[in-house]
PDB file of N, CA and C in Angstrom:
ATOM      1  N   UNK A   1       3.495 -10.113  -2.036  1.00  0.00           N
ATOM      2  CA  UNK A   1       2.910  -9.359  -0.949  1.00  0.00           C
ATOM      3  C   UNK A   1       1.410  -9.221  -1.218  1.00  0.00           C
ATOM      4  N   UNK A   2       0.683  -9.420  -0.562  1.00  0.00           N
ATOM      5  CA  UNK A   2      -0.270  -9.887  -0.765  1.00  0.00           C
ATOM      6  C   UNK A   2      -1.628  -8.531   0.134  1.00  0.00           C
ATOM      7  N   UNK A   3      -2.582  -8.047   0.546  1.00  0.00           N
ATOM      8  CA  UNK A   3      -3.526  -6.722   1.257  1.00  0.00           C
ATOM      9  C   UNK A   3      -3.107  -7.276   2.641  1.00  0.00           C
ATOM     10  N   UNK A   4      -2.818  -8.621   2.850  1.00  0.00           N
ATOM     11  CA  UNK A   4      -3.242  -9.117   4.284  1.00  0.00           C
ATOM     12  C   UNK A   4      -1.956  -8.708   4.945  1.00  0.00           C
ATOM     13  N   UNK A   5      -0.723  -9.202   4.187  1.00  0.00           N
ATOM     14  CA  UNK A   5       0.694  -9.010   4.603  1.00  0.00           C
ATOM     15  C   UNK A   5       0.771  -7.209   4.722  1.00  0.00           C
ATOM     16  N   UNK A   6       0.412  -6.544   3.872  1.00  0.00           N
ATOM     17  CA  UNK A   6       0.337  -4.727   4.320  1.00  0.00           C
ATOM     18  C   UNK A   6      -0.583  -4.317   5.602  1.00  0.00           C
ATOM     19  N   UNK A   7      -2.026  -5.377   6.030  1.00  0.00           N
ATOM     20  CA  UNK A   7      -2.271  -4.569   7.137  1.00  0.00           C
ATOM     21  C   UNK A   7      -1.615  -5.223   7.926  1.00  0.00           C
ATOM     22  N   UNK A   8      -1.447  -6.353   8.114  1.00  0.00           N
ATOM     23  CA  UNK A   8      -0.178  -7.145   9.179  1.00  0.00           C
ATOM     24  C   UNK A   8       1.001  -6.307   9.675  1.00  0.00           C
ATOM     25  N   UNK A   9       1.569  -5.288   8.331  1.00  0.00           N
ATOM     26  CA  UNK A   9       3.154  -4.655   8.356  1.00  0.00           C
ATOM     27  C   UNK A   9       2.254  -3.506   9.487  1.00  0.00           C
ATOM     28  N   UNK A  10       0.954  -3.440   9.097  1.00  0.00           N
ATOM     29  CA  UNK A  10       0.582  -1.689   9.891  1.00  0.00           C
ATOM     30  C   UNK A  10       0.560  -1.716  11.295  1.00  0.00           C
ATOM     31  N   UNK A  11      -0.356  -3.024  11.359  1.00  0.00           N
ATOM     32  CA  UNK A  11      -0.550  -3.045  12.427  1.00  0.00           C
ATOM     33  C   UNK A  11       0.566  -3.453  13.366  1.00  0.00           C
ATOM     34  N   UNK A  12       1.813  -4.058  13.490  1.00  0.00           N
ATOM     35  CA  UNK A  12       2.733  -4.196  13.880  1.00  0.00           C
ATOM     36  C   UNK A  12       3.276  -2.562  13.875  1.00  0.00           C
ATOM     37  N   UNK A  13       3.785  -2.204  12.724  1.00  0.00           N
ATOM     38  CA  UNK A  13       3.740  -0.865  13.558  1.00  0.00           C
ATOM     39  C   UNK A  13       3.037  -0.342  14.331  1.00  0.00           C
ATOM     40  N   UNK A  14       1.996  -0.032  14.111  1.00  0.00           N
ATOM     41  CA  UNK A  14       1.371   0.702  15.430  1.00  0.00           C
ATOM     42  C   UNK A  14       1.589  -0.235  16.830  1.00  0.00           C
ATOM     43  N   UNK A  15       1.890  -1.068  16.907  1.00  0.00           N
ATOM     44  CA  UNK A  15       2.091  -1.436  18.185  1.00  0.00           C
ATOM     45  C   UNK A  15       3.760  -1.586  18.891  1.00  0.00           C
ATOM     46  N   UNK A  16       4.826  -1.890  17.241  1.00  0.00           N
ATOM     47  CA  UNK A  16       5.862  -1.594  17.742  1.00  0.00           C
ATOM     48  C   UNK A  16       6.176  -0.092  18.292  1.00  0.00           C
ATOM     49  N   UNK A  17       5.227   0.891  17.698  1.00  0.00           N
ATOM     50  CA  UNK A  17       5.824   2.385  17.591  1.00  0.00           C
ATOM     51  C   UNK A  17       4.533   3.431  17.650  1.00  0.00           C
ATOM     52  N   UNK A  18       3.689   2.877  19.021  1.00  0.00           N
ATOM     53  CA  UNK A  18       2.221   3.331  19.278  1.00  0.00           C
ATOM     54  C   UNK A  18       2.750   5.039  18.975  1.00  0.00           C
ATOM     55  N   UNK A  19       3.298   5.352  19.885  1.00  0.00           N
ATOM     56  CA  UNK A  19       3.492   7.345  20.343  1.00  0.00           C
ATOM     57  C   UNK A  19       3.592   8.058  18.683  1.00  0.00           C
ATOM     58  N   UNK A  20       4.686   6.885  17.613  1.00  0.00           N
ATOM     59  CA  UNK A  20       4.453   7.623  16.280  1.00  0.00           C
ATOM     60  C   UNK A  20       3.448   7.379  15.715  1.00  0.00           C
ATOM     61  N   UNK A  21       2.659   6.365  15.335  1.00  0.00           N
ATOM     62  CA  UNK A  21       1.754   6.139  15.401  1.00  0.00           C
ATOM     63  C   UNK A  21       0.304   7.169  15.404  1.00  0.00           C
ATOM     64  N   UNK A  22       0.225   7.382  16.778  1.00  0.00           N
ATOM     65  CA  UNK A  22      -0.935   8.306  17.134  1.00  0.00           C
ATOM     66  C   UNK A  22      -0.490   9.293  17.044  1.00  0.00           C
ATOM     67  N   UNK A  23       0.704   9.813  16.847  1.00  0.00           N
ATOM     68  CA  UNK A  23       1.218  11.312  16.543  1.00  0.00           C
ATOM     69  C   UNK A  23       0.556  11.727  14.948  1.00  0.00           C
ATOM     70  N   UNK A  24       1.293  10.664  13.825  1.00  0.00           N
ATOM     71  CA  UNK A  24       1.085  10.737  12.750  1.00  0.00           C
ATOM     72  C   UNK A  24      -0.795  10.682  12.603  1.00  0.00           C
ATOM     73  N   UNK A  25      -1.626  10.327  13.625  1.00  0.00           N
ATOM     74  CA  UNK A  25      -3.030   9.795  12.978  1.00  0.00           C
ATOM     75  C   UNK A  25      -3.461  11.368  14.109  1.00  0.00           C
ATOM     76  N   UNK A  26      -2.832  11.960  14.745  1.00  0.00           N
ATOM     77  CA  UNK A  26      -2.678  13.121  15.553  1.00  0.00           C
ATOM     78  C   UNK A  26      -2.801  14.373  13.822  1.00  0.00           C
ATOM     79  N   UNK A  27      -1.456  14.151  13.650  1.00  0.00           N
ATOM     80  CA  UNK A  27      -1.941  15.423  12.704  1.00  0.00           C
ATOM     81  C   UNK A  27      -2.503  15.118  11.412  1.00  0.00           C
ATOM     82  N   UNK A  28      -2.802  13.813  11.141  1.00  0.00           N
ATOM     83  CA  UNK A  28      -3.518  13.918  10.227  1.00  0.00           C
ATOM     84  C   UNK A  28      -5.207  14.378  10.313  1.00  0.00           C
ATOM     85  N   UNK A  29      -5.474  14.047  11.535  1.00  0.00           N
ATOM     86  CA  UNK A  29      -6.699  14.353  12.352  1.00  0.00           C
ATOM     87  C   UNK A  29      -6.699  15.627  12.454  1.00  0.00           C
ATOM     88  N   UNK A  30      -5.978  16.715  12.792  1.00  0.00           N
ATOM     89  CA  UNK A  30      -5.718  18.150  12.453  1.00  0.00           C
ATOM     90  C   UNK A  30      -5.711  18.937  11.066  1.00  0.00           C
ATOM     91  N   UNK A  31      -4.956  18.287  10.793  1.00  0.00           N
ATOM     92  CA  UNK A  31      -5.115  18.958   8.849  1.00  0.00           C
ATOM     93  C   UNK A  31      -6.354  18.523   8.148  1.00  0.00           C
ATOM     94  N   UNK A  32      -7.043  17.323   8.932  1.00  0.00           N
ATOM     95  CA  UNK A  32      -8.285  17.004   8.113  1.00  0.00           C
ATOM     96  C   UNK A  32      -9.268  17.995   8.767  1.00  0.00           C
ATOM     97  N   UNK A  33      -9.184  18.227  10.121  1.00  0.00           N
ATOM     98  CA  UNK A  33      -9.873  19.513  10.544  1.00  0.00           C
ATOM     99  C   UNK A  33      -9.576  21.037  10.149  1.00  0.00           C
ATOM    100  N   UNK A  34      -8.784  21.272   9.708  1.00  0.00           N
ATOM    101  CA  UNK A  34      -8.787  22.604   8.903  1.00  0.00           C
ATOM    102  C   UNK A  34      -8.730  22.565   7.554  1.00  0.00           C
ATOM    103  N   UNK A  35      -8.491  21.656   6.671  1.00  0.00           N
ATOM    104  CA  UNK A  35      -8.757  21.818   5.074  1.00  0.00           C
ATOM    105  C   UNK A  35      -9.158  20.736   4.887  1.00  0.00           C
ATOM    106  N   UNK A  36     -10.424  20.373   5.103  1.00  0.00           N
ATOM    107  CA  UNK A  36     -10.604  19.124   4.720  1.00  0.00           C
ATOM    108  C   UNK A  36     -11.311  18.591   3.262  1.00  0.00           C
ATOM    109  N   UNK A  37     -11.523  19.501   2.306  1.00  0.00           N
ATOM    110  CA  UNK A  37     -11.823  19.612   1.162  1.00  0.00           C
ATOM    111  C   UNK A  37     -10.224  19.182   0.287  1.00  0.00           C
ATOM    112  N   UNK A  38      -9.045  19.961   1.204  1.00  0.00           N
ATOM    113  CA  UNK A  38      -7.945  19.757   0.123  1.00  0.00           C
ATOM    114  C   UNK A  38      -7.135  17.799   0.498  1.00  0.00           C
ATOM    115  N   UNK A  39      -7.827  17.745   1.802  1.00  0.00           N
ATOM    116  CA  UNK A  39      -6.878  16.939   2.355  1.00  0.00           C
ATOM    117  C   UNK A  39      -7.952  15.708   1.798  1.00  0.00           C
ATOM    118  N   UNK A  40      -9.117  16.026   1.585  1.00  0.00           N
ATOM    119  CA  UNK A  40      -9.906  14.699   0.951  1.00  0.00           C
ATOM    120  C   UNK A  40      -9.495  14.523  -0.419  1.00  0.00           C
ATOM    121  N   UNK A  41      -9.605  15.453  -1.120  1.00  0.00           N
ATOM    122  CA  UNK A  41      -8.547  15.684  -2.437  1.00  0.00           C
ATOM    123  C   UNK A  41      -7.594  14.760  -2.614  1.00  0.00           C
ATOM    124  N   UNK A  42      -6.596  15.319  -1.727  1.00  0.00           N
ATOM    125  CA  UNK A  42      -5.196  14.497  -1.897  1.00  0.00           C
ATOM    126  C   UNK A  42      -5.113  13.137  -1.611  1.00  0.00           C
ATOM    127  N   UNK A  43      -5.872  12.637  -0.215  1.00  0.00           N
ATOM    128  CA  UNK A  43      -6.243  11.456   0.052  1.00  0.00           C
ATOM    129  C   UNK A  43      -6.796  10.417  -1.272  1.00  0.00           C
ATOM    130  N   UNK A  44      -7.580  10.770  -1.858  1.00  0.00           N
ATOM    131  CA  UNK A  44      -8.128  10.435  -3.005  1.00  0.00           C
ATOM    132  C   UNK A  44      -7.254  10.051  -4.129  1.00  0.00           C
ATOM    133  N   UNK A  45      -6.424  11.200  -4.213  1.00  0.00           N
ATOM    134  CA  UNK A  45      -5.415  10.694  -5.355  1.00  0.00           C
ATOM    135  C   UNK A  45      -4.329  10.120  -5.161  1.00  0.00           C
ATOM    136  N   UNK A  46      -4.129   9.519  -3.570  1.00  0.00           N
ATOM    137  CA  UNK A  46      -2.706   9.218  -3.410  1.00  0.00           C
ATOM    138  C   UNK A  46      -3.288   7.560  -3.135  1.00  0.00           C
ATOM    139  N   UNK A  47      -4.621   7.592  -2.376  1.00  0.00           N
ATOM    140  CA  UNK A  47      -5.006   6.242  -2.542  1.00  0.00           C
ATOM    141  C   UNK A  47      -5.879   5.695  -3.969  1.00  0.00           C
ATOM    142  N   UNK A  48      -5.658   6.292  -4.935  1.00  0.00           N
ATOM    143  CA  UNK A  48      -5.713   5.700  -6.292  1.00  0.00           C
ATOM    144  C   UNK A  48      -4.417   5.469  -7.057  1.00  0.00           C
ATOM    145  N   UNK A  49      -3.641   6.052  -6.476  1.00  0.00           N
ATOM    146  CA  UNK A  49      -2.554   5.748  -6.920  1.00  0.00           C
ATOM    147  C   UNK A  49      -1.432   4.680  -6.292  1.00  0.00           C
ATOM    148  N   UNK A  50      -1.996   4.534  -4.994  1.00  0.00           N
ATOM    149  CA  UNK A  50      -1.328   3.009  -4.420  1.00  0.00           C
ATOM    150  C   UNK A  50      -2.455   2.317  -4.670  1.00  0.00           C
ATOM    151  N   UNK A  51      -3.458   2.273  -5.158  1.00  0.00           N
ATOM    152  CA  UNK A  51      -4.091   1.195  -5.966  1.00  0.00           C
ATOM    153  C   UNK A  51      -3.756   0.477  -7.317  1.00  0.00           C
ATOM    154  N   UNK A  52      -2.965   1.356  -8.173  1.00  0.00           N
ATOM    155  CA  UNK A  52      -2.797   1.478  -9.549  1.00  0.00           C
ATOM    156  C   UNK A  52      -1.736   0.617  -9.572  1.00  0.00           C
ATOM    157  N   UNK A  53      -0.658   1.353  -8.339  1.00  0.00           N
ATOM    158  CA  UNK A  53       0.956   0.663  -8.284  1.00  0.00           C
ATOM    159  C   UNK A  53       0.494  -1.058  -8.226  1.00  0.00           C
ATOM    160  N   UNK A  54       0.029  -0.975  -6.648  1.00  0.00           N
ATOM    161  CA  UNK A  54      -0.419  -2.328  -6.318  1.00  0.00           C
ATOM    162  C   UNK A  54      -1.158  -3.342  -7.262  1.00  0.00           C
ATOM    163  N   UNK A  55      -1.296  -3.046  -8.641  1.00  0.00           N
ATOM    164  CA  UNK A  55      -2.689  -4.056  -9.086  1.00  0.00           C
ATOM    165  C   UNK A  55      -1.343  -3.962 -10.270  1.00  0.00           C
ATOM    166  N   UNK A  56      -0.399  -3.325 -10.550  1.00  0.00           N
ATOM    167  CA  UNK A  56       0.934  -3.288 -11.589  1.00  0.00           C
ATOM    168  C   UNK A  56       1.655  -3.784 -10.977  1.00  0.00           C
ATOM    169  N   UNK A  57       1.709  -4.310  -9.532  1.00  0.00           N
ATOM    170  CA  UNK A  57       2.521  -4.799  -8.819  1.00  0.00           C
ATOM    171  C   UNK A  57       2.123  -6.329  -8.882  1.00  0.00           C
ATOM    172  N   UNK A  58       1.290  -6.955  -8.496  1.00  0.00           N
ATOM    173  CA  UNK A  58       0.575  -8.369  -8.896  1.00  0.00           C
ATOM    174  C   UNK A  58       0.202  -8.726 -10.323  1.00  0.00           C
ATOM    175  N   UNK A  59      -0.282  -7.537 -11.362  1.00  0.00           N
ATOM    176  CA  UNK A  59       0.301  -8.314 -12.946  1.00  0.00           C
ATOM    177  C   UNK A  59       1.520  -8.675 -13.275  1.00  0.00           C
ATOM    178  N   UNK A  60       2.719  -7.122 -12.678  1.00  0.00           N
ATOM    179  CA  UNK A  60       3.971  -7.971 -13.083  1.00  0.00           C
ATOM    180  C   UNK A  60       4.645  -8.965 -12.080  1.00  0.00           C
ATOM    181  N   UNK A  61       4.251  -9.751 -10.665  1.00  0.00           N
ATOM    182  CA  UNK A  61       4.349 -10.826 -10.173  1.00  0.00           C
ATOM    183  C   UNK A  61       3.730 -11.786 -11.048  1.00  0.00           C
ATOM    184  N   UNK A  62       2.415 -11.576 -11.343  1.00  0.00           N
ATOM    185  CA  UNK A  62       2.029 -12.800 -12.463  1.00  0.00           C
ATOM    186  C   UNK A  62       3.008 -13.195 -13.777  1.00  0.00           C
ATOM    187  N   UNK A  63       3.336 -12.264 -14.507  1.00  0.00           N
ATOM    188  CA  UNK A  63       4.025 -12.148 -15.404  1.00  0.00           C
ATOM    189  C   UNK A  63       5.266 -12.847 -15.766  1.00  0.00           C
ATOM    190  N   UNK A  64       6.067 -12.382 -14.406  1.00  0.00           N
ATOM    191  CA  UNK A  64       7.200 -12.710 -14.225  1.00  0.00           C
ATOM    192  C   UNK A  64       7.239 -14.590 -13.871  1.00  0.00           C
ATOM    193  N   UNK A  65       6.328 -15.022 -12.761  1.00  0.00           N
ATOM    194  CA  UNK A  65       5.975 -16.190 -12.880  1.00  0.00           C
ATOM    195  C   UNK A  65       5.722 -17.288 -13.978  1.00  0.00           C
ATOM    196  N   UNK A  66       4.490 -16.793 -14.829  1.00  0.00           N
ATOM    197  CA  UNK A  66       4.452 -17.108 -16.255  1.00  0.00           C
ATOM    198  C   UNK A  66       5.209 -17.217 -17.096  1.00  0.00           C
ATOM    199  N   UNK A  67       6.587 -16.575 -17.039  1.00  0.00           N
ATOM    200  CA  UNK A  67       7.634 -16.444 -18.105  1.00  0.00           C
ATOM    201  C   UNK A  67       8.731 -17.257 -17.539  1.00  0.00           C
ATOM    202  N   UNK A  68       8.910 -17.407 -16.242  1.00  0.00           N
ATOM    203  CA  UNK A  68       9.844 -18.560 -15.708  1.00  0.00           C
ATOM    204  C   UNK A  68       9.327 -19.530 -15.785  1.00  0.00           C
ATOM    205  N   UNK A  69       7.847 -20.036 -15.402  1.00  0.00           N
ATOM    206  CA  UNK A  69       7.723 -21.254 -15.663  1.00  0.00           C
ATOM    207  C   UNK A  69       7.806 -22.254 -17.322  1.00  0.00           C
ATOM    208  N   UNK A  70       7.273 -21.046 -17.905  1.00  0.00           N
ATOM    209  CA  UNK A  70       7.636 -21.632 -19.385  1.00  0.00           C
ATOM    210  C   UNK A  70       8.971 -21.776 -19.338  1.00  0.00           C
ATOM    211  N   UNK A  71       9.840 -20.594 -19.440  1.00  0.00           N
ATOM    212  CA  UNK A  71      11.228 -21.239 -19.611  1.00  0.00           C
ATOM    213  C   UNK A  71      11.566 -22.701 -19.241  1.00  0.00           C
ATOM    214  N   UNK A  72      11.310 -22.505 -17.875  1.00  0.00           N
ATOM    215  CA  UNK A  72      11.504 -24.224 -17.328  1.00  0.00           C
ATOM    216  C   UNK A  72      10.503 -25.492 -17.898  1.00  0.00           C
ATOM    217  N   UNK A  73       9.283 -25.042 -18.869  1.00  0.00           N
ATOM    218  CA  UNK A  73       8.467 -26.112 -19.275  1.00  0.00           C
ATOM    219  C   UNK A  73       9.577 -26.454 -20.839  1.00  0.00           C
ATOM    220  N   UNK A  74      10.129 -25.336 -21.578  1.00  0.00           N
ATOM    221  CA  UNK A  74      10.848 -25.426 -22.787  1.00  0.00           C
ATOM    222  C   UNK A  74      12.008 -25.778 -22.376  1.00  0.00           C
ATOM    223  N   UNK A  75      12.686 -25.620 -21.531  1.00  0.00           N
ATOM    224  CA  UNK A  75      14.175 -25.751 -21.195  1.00  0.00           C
ATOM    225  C   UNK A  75      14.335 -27.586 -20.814  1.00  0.00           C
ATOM    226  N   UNK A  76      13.282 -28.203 -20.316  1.00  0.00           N
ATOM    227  CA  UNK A  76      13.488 -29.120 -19.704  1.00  0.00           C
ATOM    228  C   UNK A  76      12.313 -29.661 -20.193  1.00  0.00           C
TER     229      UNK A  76
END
C-alpha cells in the first residue's frame, strides 16, 4: 500500500459517502473551533503516529520481501 493507494481509498470515500463525509469534516470543523489548542495537540500526535506505523509498515514489507527472496535464491 503505497500514500497514493490511501488518498485514492479517501477520496472514493468521500464520494461514495459525501453526507458522512462532510458530517465528519462538519464536526471536526467545530471542535477545531472551540479547543483548538487541544485538538491541534491531538492532531499532531495521532498524525505522528500514523507516520511511525506507516514507515514500520514499508520496512517490514521490505523485510519480509528480502527474506523470501533469499530463501528462493538458497532453496533453488
Amino acid at each position: 500500500m503505497t500514500l497514493n493507494d490511501i488518498i485514492i481509498q479517501c477520496t472514493n470515500f468521500f464520494y461514495t459517502y459525501p453526507y458522512i463525509a462532510i458530517a465528519i469534516i462538519a464536526v471536526f470543523g467545530i471542535i477545531v473551533f472551540l479547543k483548538p489548542k487541544q485538538v491541534l495537540k491531538t492532531t499532531l500526535i495521532i498524525l505522528g503516529l500514523i507516520i511511525v506505523c506507516y514507515i514500520l509498515y514499508l520496512i517490514g514489507e521490505a523485510t519480509i520481501s528480502g527474506v523470501f527472496n533469499k530463501e528462493k535464491m538458497i532453496y533453488h
